[in-house]
Protein backbone atom coordinates (compact mmCIF):
# COMPACT_ATOMS: atom_id res chain seq x y z
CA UNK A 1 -116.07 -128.27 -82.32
CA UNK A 2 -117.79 -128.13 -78.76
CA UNK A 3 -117.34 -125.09 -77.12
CA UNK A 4 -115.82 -127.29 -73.83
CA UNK A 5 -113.65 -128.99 -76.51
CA UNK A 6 -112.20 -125.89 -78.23
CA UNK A 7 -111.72 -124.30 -74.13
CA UNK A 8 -109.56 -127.55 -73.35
CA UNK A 9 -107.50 -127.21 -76.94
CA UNK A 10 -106.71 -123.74 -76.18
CA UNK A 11 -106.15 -124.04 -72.98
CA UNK A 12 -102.85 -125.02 -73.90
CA UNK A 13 -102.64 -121.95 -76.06
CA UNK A 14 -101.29 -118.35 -74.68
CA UNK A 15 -104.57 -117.67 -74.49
CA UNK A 16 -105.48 -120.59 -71.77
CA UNK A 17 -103.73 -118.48 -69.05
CA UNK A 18 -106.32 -116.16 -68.93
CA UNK A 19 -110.04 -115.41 -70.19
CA UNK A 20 -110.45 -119.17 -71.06
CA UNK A 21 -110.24 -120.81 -67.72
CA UNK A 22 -112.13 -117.56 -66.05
CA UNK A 23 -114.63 -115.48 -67.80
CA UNK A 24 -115.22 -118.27 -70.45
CA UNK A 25 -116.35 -120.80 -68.51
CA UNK A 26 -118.25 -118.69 -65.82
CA UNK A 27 -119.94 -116.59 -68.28
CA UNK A 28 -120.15 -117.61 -72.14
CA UNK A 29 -119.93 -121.35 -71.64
CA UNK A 30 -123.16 -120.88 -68.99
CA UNK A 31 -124.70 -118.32 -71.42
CA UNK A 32 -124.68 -115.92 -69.08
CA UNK A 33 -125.20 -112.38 -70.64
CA UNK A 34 -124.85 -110.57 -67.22
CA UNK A 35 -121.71 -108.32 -68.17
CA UNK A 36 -118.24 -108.58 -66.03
CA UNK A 37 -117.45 -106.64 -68.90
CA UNK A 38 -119.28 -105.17 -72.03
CA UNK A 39 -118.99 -106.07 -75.11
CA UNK A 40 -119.05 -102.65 -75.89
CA UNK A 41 -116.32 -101.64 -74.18
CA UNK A 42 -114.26 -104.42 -75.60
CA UNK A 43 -115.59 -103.07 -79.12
CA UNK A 44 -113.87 -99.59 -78.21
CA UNK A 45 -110.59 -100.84 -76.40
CA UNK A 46 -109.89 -103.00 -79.23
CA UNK A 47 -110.71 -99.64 -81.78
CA UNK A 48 -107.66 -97.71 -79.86
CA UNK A 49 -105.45 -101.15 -80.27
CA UNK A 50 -105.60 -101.00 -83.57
CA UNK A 51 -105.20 -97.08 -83.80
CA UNK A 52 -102.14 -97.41 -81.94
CA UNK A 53 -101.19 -100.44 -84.69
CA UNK A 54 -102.03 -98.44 -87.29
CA UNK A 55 -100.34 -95.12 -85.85
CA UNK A 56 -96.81 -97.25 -85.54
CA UNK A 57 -97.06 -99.46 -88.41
CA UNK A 58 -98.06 -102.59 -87.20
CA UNK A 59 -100.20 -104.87 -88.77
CA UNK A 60 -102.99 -106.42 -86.26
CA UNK A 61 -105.05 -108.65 -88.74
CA UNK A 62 -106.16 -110.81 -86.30
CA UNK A 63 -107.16 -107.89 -84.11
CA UNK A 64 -109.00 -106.36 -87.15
CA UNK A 65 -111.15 -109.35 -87.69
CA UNK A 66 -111.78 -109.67 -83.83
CA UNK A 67 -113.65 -106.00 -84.10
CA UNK A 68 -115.72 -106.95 -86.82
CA UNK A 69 -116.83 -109.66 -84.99
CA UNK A 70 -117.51 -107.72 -81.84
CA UNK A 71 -119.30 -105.23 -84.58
CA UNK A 72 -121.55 -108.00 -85.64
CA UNK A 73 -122.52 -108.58 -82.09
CA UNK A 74 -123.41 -104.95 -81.55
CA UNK A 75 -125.38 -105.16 -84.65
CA UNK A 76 -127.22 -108.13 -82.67
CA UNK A 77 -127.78 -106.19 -79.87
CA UNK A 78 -125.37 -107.59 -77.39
CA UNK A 79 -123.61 -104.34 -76.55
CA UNK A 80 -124.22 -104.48 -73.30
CA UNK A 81 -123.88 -108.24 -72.71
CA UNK A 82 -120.30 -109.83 -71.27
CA UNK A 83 -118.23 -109.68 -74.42
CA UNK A 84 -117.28 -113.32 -74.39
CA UNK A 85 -121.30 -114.61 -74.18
CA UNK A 86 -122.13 -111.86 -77.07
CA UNK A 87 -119.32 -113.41 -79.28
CA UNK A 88 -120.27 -116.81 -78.34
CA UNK A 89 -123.99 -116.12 -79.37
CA UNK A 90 -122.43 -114.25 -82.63
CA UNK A 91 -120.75 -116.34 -83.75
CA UNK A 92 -123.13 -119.42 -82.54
CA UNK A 93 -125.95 -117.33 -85.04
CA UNK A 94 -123.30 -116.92 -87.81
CA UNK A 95 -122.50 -120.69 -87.97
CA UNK A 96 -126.34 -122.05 -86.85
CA UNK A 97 -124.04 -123.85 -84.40
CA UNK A 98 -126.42 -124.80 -81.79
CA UNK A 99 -125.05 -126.58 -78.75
C-alpha cells in the first residue's frame, strides 16, 4: 500500500488523531531523518511500557512487536533518526518496498 494511502486509511483509525496527520507527514512521509524525536528514545519508552505490562499482567503484543521493530532500526543505525522516518526506512528495507 502507498505510504499516503495507508496515512488516509488510518486516519480514520485512533491513531489518525495524532502522529499520522503531524509527525508522519512532516517527517517520515518527506524522509526526513532530522529527529523531533529519536528513535531511540521511543525504543526505551516503549521498554518501560511493556515493563509496566508485564509488572501488572497485561499482555501488550502489539507493543512487543512494535520494539522489535524499533530494535531492527537500531540495528540499521537509525537510533538517532525521528522514530517514525527510521521505521519507515525499516520497514521500507524489510519489505524492498521502494516508493
Amino acid at each position: 500500500m502507498a505510504p499516503a494511502a495507508l496515512v488516509e486509511v488510518l486516519g480514520y483509525t485512533p491513531a489518525g488523531r495524532g502522529h499520522l496527520h503531524t509527525t508522519w507527514p512532516d517527517k517520515a512521509l518527506k524522509d526526513d531523518p532530522t529527529p523531533a524525536f529519536k528513535l531511540d528514545l521511543a525504543h526505551k519508552d516503549m521498554g518501560l511500557a511493556l515493563a509496566m505490562a508485564a509488572q501488572l499482567k497485561v499482555p501488550a503484543v502489539t507493543g512487543a512487536a512494535g520494539r522489535e521493530v524499533y530494535a531492527m532500526a537500531r540495528a540499521q543505525g537509525r537510533g538517532n533518526d525521528d522514530w517514525t522516518t527510521g521505521i519507515l526506512r525499516t520497514v521500507k528495507a524489510l519489505s524492498a518496498h521502494d516508493r
